[in-house]
Protein backbone atom coordinates (compact mmCIF):
# COMPACT_ATOMS: atom_id res chain seq x y z
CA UNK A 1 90.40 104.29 144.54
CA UNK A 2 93.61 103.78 147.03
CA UNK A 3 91.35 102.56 149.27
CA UNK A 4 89.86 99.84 146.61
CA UNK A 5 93.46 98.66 146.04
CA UNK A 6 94.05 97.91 149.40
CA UNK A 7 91.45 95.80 150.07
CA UNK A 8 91.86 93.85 146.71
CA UNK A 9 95.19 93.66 148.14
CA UNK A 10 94.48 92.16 151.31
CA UNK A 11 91.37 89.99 149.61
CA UNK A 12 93.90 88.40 147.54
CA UNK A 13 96.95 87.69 150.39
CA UNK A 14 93.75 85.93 152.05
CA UNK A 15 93.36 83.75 149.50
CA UNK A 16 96.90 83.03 148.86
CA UNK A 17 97.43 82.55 152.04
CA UNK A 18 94.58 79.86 152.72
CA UNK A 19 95.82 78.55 149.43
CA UNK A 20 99.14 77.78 150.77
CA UNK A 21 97.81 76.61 154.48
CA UNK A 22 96.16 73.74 152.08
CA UNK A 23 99.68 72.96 150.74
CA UNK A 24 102.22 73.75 153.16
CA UNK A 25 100.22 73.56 156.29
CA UNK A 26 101.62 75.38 159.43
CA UNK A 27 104.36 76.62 157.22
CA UNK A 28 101.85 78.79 155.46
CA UNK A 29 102.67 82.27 156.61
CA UNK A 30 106.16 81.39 155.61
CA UNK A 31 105.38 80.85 152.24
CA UNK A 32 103.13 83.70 151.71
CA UNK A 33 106.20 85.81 152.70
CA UNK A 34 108.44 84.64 150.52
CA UNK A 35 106.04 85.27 147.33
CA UNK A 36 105.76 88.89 148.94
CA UNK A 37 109.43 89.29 148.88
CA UNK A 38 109.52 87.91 145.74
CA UNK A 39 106.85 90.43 144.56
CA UNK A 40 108.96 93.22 146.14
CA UNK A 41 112.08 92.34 144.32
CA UNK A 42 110.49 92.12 140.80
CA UNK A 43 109.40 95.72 141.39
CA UNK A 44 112.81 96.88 142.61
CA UNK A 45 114.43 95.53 140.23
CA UNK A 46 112.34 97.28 137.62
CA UNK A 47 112.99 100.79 139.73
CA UNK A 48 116.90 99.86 139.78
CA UNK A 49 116.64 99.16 135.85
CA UNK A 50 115.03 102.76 135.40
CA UNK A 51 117.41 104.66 137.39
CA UNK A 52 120.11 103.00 135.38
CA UNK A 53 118.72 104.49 131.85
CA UNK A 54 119.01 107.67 134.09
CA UNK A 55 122.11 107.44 135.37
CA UNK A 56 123.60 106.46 132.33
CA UNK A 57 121.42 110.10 130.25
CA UNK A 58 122.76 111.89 133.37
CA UNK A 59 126.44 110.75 132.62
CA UNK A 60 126.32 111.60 128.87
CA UNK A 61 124.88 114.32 129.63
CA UNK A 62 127.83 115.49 131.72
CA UNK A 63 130.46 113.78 129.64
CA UNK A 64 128.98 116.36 127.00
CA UNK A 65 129.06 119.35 129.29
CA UNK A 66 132.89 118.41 129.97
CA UNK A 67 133.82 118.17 125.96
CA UNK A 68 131.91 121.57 125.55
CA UNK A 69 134.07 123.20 128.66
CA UNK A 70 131.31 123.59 131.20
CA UNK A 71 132.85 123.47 134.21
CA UNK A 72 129.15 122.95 135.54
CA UNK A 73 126.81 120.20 133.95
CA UNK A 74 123.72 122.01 135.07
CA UNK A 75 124.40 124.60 133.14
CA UNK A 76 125.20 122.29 129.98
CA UNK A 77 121.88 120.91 130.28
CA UNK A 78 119.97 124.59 130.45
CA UNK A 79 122.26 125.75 127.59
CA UNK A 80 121.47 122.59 125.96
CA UNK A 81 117.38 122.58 126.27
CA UNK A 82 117.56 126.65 125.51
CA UNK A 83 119.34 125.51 121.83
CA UNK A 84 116.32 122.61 121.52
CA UNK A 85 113.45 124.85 119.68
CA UNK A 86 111.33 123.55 116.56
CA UNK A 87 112.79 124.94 112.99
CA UNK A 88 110.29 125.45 110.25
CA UNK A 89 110.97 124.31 107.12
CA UNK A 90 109.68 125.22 103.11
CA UNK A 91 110.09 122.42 100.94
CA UNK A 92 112.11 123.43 97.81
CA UNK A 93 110.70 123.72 95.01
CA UNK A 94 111.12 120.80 92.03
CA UNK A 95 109.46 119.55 89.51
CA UNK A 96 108.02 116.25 89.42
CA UNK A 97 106.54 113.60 86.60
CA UNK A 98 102.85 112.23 87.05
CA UNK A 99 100.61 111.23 85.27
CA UNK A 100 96.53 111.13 86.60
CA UNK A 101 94.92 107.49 86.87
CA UNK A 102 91.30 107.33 86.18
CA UNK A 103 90.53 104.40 86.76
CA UNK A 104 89.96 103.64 82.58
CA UNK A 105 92.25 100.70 80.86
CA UNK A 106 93.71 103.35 78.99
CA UNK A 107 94.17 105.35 81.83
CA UNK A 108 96.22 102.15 83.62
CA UNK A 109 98.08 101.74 80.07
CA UNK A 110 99.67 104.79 80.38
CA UNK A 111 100.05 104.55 83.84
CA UNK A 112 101.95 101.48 82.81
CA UNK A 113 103.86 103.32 79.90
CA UNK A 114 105.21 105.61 82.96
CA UNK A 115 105.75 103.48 85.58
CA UNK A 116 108.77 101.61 83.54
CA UNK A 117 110.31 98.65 84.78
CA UNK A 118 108.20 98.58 87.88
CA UNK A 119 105.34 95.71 88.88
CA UNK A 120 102.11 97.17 88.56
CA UNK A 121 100.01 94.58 90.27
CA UNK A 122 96.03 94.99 89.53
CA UNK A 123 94.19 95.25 92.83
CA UNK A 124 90.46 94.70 91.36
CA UNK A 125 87.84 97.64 91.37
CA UNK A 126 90.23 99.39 89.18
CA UNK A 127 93.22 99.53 91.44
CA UNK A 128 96.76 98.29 91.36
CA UNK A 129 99.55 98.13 93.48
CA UNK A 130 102.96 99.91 92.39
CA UNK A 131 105.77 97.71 94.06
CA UNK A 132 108.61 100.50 95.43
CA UNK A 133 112.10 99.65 97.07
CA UNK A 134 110.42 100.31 100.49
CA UNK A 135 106.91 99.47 101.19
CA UNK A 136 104.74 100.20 98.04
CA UNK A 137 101.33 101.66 97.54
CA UNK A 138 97.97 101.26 96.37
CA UNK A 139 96.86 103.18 93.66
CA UNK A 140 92.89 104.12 93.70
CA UNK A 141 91.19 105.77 90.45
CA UNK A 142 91.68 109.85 90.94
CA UNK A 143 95.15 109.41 92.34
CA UNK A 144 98.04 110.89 90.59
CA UNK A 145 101.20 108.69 90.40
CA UNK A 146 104.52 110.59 90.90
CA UNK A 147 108.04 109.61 89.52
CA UNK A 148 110.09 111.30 92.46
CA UNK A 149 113.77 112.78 92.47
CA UNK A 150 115.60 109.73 93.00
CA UNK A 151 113.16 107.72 90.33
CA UNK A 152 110.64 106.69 92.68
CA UNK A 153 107.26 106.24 91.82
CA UNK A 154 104.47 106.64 94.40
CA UNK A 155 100.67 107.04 94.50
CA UNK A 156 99.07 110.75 96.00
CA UNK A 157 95.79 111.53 96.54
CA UNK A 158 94.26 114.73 94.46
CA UNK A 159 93.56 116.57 97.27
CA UNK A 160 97.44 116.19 98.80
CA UNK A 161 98.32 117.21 95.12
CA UNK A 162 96.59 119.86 94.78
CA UNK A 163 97.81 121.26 97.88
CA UNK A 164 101.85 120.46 97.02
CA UNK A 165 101.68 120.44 93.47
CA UNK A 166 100.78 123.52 90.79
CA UNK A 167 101.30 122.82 86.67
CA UNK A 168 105.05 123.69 85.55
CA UNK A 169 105.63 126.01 83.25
C-alpha cells in the first residue's frame, strides 16, 4: 500500500514537473521545489496547530494538579482518570399527562383539547405536527402525546411507552 503511495507520489512530481518545464522552462526544478516546500509547510503547520491543543490540555491539566496541591501533575492526571468511571442512573419516578392518538378525528380533537395553546399542524395520512419551544415532533396514529414536567408536550411511540410508562394509580 506504502509502496502504491510512493509511486503515485513520484507519478505525480513527474507530471508537475514537466508541467512546469512547459511554463518556466529551465527554471523548472526550481519551481517544483518550491510547491514541495510549500506542501511541507501546510502539513507542519497542521502538526504545530495539534500540538498546540495539546500543549494547551497539558497546561490545564497541570494548572489543575497545582490548585488541587499535587506537587506532581502526573499524578493529578492518574488520580484524575481513576475518579472518571460511568454512574448509572434510575429515572425518578413522576407522573405524566397523555392522551393516545388513533389516528380518528375524534381522536385528533381531543388530542387538540390537550395540547392547549399549542399549533397542531396536520401532516396528511392522519398525522400532525406538535410545534414545541425546541424542535417539535411528528405525531403518527398509535403514538401517545405527553404533557411533560415543565408543560411540554411531545409525541412517544407505544412501544417506548410501554417500556417507561405503567397506568397511575
Amino acid at each position: 500500500m506504502k509502496m502504491n503511495k510512493d509511486k503515485n507520489e513520484v507519478i505525480n512530481n513527474f507530471i508537475r514537473l514537466n508541467r512546469l518545464r512547459a511554463i518556466y522552462g529551465d527554471n523548472a526544478d526550481l519551481a517544483l521545489a518550491s510547491v514541495n516546500e510549500i506542501e511541507a509547510l501546510k502539513t507542519a503547520t497542521e502538526k504545530i496547530s495539534e500540538l498546540q491543543s495539546k500543549l494547551e490540555y497539558a497546561e490545564d491539566t497541570w494548572a489543575a494538579a497545582y490548585k488541587m496541591g499535587f506537587e506532581d501533575g502526573k499524578d493529578a492526571v492518574q488520580k484524575q482518570n481513576t475518579k472518571r468511571k460511568v454512574n448509572q442512573y434510575r429515572r425518578k419516578p413522576l407522573i405524566v399527562e397523555a392522551v393516545l392518538y388513533t389516528g380518528t378525528d375524534e381522536s385528533y380533537e381531543e388530542a387538540c383539547r390537550f395540547c392547549t395553546g399549542i399549533l397542531l399542524a396536520p401532516r396528511g395520512n392522519g398525522k400532525f405536527h406538535i410545534e414545541t419551544p425546541e424542535v417539535g415532533h411528528d405525531v403518527s396514529p398509535g403514538d401517545w402525546i405527553i404533557k411533560g414536567i415543565a408543560g411540554e408536550y411531545y409525541s412517544c411511540k407505544p412501544e417506548l411507552f410501554v417500556q417507561l410508562y405503567e397506568k397511575a394509580k
